[in-house]
PDB file of N, CA and C in Angstrom:
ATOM      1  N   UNK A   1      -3.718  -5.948  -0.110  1.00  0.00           N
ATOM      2  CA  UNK A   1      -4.607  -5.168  -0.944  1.00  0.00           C
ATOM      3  C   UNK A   1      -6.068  -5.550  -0.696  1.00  0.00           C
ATOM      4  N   UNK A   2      -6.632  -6.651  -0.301  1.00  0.00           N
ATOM      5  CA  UNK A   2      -7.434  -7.319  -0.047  1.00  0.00           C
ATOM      6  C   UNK A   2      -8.450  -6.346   0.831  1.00  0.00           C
ATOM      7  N   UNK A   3      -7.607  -5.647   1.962  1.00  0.00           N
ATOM      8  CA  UNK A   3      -8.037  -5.149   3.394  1.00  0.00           C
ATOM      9  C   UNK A   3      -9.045  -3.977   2.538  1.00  0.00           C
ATOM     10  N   UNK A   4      -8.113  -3.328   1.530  1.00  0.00           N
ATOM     11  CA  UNK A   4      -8.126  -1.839   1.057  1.00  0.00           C
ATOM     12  C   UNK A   4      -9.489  -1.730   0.297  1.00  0.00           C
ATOM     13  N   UNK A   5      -9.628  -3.250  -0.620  1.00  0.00           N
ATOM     14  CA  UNK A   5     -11.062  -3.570  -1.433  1.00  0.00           C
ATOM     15  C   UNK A   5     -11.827  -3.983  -0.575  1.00  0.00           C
ATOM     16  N   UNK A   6     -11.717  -4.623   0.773  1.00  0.00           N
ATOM     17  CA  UNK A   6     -12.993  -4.893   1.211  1.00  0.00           C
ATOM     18  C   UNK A   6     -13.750  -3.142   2.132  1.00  0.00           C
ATOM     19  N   UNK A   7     -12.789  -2.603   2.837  1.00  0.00           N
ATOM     20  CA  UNK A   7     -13.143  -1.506   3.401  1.00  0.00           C
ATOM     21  C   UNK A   7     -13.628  -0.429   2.261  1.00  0.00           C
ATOM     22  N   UNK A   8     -12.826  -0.503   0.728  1.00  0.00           N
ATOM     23  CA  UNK A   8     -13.618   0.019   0.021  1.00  0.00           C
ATOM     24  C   UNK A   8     -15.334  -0.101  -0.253  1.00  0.00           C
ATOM     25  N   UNK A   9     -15.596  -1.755  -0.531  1.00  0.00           N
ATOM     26  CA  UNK A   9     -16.991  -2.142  -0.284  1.00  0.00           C
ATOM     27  C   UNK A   9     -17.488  -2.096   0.896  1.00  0.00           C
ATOM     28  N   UNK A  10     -17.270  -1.735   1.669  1.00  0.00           N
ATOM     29  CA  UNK A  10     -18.068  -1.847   3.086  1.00  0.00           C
ATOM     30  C   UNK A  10     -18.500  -0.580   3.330  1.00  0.00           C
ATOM     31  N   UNK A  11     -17.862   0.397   2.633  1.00  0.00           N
ATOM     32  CA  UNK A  11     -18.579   1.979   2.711  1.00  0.00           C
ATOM     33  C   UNK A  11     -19.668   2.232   1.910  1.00  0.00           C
ATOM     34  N   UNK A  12     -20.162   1.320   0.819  1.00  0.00           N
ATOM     35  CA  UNK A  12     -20.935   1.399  -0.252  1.00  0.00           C
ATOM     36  C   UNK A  12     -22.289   1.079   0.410  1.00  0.00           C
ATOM     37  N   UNK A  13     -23.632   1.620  -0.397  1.00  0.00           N
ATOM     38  CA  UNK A  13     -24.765   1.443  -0.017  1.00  0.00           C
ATOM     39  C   UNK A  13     -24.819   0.135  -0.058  1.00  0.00           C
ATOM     40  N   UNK A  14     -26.180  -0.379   0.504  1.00  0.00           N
ATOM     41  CA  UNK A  14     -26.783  -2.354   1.027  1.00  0.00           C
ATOM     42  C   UNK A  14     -27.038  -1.856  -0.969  1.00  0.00           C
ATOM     43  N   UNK A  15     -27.996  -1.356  -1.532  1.00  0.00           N
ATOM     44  CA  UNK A  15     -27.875  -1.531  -3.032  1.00  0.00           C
ATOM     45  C   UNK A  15     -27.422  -1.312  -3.753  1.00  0.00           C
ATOM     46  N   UNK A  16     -26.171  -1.112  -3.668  1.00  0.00           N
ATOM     47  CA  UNK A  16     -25.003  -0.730  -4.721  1.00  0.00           C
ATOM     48  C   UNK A  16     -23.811  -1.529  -3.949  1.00  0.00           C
ATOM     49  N   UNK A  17     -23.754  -2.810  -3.432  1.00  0.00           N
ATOM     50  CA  UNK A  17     -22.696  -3.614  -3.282  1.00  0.00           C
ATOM     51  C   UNK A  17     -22.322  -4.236  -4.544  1.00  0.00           C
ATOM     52  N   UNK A  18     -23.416  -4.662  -5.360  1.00  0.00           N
ATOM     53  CA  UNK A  18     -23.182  -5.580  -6.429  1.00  0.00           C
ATOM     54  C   UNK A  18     -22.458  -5.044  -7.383  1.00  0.00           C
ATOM     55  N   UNK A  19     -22.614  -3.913  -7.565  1.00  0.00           N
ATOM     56  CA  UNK A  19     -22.021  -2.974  -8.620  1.00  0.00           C
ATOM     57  C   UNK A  19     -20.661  -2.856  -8.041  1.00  0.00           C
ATOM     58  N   UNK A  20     -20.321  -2.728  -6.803  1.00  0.00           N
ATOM     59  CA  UNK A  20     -19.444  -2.472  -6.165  1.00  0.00           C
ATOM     60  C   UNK A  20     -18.372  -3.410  -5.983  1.00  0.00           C
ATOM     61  N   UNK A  21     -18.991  -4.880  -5.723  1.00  0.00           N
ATOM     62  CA  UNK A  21     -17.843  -6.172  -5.890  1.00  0.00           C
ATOM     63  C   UNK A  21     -17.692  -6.091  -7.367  1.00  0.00           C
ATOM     64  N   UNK A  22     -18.358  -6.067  -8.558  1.00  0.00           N
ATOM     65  CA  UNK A  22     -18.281  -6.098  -9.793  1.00  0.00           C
ATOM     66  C   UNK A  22     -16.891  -5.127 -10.067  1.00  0.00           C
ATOM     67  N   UNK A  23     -17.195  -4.448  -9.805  1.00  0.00           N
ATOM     68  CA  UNK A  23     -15.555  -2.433 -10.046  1.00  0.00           C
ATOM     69  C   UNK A  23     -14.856  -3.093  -9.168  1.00  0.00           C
ATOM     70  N   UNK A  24     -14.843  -3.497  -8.273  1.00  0.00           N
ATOM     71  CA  UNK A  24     -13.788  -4.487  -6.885  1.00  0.00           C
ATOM     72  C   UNK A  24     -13.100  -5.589  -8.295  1.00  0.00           C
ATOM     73  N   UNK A  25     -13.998  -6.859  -8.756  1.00  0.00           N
ATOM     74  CA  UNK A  25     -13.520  -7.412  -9.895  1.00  0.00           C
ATOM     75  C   UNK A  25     -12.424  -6.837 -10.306  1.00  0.00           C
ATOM     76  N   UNK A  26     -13.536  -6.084 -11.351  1.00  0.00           N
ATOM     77  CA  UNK A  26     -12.754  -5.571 -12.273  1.00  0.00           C
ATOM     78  C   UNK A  26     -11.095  -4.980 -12.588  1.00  0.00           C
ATOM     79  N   UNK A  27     -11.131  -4.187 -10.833  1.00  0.00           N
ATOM     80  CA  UNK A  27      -9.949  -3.547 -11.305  1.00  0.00           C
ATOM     81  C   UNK A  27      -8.658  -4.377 -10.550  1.00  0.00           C
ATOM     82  N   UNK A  28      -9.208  -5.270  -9.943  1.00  0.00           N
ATOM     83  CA  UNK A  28      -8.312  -6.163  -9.378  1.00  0.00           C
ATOM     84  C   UNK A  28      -7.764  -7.168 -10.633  1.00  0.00           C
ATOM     85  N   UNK A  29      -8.501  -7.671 -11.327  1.00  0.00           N
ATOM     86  CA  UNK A  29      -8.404  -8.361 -12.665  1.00  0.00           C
ATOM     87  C   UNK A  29      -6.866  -7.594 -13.635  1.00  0.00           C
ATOM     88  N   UNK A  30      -7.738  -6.174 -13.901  1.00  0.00           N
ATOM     89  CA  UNK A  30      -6.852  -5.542 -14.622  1.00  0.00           C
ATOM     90  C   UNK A  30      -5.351  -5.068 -13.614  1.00  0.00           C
ATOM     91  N   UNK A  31      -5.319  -4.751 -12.340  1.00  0.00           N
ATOM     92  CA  UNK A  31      -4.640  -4.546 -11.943  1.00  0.00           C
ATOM     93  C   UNK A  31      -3.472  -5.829 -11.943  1.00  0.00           C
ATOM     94  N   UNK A  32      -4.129  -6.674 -11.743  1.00  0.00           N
ATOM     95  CA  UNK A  32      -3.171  -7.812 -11.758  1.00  0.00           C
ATOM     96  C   UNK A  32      -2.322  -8.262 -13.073  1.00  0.00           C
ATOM     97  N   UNK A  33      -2.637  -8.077 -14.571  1.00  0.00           N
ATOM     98  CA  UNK A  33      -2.733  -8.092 -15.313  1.00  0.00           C
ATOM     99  C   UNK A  33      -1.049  -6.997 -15.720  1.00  0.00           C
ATOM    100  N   UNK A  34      -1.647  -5.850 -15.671  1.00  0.00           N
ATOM    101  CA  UNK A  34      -0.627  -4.639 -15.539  1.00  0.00           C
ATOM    102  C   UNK A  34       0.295  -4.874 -14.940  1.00  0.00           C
ATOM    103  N   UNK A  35       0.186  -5.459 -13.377  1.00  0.00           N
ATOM    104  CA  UNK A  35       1.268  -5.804 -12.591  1.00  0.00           C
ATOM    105  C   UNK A  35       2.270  -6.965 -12.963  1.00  0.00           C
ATOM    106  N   UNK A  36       1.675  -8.112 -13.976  1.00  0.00           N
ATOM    107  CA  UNK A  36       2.473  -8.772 -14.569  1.00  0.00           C
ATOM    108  C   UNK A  36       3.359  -8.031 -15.341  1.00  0.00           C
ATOM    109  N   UNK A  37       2.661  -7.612 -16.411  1.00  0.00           N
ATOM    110  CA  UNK A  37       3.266  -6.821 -17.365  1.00  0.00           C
ATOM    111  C   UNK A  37       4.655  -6.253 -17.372  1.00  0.00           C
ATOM    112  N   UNK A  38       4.122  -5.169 -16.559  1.00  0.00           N
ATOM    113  CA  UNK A  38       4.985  -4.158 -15.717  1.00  0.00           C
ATOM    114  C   UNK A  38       6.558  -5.274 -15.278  1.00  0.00           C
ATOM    115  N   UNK A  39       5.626  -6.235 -14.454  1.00  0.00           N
ATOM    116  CA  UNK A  39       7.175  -6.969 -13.636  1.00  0.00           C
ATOM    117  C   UNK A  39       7.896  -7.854 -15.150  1.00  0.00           C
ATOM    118  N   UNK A  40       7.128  -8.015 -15.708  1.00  0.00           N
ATOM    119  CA  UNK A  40       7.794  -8.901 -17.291  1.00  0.00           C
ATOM    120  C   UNK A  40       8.753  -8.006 -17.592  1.00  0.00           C
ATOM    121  N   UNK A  41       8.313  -6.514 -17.201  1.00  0.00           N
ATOM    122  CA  UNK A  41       8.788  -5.701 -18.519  1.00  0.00           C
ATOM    123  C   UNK A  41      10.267  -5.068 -17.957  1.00  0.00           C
ATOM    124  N   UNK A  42      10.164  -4.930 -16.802  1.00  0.00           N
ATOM    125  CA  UNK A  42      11.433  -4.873 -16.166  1.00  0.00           C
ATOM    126  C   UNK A  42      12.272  -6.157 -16.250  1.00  0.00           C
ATOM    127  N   UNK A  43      12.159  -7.187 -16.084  1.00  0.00           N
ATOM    128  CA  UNK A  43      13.143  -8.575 -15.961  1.00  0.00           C
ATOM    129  C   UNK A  43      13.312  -8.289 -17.176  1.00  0.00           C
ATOM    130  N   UNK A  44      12.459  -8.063 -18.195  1.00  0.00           N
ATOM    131  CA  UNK A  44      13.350  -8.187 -19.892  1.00  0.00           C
ATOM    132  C   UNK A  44      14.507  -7.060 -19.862  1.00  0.00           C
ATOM    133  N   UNK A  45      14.011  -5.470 -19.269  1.00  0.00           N
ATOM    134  CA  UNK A  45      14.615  -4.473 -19.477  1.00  0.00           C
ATOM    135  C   UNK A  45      16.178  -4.748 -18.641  1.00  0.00           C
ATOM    136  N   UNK A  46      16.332  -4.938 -17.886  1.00  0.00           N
ATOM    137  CA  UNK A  46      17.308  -5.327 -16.728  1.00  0.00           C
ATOM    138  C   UNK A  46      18.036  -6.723 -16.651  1.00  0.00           C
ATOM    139  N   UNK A  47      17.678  -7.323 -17.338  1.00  0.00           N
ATOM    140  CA  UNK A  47      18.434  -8.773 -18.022  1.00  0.00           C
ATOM    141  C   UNK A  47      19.302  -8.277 -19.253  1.00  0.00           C
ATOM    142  N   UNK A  48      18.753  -7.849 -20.394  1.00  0.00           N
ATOM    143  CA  UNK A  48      19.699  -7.476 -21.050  1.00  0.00           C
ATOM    144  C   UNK A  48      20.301  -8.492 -21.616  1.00  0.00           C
ATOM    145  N   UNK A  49      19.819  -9.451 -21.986  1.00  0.00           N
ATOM    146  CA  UNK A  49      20.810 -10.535 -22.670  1.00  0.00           C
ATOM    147  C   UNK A  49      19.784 -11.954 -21.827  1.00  0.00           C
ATOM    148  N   UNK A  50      20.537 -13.222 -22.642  1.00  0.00           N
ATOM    149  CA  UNK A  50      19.803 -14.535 -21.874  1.00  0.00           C
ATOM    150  C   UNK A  50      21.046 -15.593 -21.330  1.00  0.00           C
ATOM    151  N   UNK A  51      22.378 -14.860 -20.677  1.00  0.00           N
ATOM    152  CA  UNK A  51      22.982 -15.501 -20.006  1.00  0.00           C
ATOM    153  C   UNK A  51      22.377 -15.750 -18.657  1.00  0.00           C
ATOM    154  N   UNK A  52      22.316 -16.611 -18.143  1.00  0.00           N
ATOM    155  CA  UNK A  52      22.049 -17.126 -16.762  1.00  0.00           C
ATOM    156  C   UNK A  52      22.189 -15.711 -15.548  1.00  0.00           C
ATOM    157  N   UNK A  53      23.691 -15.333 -15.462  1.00  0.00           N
ATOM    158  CA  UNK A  53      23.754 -14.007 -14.616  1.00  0.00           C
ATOM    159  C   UNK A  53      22.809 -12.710 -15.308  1.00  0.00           C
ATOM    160  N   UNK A  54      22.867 -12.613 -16.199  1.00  0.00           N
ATOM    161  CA  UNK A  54      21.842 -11.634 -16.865  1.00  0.00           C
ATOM    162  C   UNK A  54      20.430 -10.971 -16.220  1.00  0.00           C
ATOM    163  N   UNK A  55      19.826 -13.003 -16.022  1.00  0.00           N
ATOM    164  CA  UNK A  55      18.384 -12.907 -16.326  1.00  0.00           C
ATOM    165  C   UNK A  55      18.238 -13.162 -14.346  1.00  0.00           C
ATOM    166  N   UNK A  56      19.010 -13.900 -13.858  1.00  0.00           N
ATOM    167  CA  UNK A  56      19.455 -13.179 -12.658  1.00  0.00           C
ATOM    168  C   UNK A  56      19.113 -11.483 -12.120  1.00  0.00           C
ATOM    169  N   UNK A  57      19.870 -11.080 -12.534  1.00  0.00           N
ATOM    170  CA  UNK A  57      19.490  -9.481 -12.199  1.00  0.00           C
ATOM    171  C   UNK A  57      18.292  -9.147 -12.919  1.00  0.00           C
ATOM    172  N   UNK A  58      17.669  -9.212 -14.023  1.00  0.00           N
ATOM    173  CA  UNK A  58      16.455  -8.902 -14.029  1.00  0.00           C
ATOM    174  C   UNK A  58      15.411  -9.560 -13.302  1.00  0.00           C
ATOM    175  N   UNK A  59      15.274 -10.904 -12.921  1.00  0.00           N
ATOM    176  CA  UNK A  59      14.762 -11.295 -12.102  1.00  0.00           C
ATOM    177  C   UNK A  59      14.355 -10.712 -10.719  1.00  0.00           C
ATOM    178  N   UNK A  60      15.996 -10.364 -10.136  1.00  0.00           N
ATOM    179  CA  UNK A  60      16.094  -9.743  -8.526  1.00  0.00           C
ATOM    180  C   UNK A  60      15.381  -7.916  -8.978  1.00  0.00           C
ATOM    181  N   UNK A  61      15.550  -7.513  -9.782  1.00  0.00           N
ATOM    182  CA  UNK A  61      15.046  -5.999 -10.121  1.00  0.00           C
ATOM    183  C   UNK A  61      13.122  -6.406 -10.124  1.00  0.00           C
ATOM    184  N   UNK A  62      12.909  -7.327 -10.887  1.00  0.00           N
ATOM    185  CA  UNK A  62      11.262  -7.783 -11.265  1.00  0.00           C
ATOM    186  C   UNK A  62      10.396  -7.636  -9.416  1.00  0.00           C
ATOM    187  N   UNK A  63      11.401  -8.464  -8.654  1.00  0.00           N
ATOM    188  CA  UNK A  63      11.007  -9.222  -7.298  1.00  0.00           C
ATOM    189  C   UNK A  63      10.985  -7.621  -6.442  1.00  0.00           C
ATOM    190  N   UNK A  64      12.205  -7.011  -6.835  1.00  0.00           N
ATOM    191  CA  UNK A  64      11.679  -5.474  -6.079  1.00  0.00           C
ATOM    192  C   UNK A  64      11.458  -4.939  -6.312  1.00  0.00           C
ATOM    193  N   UNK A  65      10.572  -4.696  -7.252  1.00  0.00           N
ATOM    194  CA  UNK A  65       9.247  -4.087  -7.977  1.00  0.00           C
ATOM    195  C   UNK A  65       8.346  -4.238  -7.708  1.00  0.00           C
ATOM    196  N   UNK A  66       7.945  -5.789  -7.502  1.00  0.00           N
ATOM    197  CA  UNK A  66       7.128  -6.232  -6.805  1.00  0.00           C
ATOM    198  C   UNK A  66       6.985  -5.949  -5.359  1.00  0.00           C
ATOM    199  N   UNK A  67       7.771  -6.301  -4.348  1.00  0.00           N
ATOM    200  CA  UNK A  67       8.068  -5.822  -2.880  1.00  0.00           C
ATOM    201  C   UNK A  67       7.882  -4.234  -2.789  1.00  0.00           C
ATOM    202  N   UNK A  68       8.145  -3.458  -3.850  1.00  0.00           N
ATOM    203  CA  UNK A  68       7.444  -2.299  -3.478  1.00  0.00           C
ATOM    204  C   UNK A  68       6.104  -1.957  -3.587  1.00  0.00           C
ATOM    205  N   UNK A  69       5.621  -2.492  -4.732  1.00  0.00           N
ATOM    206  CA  UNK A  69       3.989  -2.569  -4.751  1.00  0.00           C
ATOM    207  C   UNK A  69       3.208  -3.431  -3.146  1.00  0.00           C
ATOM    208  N   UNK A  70       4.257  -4.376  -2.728  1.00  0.00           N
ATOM    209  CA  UNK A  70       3.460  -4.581  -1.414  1.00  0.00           C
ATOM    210  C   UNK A  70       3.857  -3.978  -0.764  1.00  0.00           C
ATOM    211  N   UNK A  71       4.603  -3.097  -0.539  1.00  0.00           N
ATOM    212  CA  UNK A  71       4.983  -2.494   0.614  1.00  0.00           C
ATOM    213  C   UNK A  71       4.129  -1.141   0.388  1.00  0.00           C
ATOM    214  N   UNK A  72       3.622  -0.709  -0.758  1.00  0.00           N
ATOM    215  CA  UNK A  72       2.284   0.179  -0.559  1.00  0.00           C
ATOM    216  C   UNK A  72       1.513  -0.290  -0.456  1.00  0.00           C
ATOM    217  N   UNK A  73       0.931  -1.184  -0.684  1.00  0.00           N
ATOM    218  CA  UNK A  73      -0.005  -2.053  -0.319  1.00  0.00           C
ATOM    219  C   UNK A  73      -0.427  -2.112   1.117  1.00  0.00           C
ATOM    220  N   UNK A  74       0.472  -2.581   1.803  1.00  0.00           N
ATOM    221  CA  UNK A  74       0.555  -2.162   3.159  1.00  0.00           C
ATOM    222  C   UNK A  74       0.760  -0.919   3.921  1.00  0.00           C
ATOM    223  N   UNK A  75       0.949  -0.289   3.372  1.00  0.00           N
ATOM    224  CA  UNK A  75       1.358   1.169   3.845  1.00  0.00           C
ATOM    225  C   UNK A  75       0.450   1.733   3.597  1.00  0.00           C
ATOM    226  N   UNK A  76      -0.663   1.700   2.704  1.00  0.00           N
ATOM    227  CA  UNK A  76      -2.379   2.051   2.459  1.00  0.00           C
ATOM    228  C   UNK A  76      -3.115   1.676   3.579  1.00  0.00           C
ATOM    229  N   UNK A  77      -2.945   0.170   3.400  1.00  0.00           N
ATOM    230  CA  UNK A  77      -3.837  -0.443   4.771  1.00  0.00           C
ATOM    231  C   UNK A  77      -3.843   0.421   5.958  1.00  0.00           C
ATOM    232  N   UNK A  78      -2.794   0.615   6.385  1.00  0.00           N
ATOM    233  CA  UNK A  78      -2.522   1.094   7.857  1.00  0.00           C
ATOM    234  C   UNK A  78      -3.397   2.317   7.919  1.00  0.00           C
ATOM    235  N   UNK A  79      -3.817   3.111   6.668  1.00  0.00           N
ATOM    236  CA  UNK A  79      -4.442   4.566   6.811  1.00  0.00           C
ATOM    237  C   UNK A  79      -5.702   4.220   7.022  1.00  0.00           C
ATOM    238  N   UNK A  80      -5.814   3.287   6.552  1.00  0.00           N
ATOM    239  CA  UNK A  80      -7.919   2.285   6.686  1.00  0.00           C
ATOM    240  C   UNK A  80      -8.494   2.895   8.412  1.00  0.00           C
ATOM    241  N   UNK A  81      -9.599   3.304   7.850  1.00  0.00           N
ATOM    242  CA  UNK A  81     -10.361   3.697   9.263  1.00  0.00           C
ATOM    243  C   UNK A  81     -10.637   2.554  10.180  1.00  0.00           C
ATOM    244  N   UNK A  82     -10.467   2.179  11.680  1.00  0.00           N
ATOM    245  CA  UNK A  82     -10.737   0.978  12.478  1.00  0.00           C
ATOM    246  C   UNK A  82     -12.033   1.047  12.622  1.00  0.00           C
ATOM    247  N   UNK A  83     -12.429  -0.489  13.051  1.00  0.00           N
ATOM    248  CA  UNK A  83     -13.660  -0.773  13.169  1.00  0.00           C
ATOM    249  C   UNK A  83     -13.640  -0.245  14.984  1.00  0.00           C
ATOM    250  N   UNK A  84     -14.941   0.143  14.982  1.00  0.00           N
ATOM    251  CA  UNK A  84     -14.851   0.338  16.589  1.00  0.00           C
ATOM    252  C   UNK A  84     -15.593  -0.671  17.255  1.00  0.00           C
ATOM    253  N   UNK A  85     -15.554  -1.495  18.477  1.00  0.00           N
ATOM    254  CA  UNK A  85     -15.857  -2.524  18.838  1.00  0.00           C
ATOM    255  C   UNK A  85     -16.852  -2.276  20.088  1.00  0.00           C
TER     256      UNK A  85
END
C-alpha cells in the first residue's frame, strides 16, 4: 500500500505536498484502524463460541480477510504508472 501513497504524493504540487502527506496520514491512520476492526469483527463472527477449535476458525477466516486486502493492495500497485528512466 505504501507504493500506492507514495505515487499518490508524487503527483501533487511542490506546495501542496504537506497537505498531501497530512490526507496520506490521515487515511492510513484511519484505514488501519477499520482494518483492525473489520478483522476483530470477523474472528468474533466466525468463532462463534471460545472453545480453542472455535476461535481457530475465526482466526484462519480474520487472516483471509486480511490476505485479501493485500492481495488488492498489490493488485493496485501493478496499475501505478512507471517511472521512466
Amino acid at each position: 500500500m505504501m507504493t500506492t501513497f507514495t505515487a499518490g504524493i508524487n503527483v501533487v504540487e511542490p506546495h501542496m505536498t504537506a497537505h498531501a502527506n497530512a490526507g496520506s496520514s490521515t487515511v492510513r491512520q484511519i484505514g488501519g484502524s477499520l482494518g483492525t476492526a473489520l478483522s476483530m469483527l470477523v474472528i468474533s463472527l466466525c468463532a462463534g463460541g471460545t472453545s480453542t477449535a472455535n476461535l481457530a476458525i475465526g482466526y484462519r477466516w480474520g487472516f483471509v480477510l486480511m490476505l485479501a486486502f493485500a492481495i488488492i493492495g498489490f493488485c493496485s500497485s501493478l496499475f501505478l504508472p512507471q517511472k521512466e528512466n
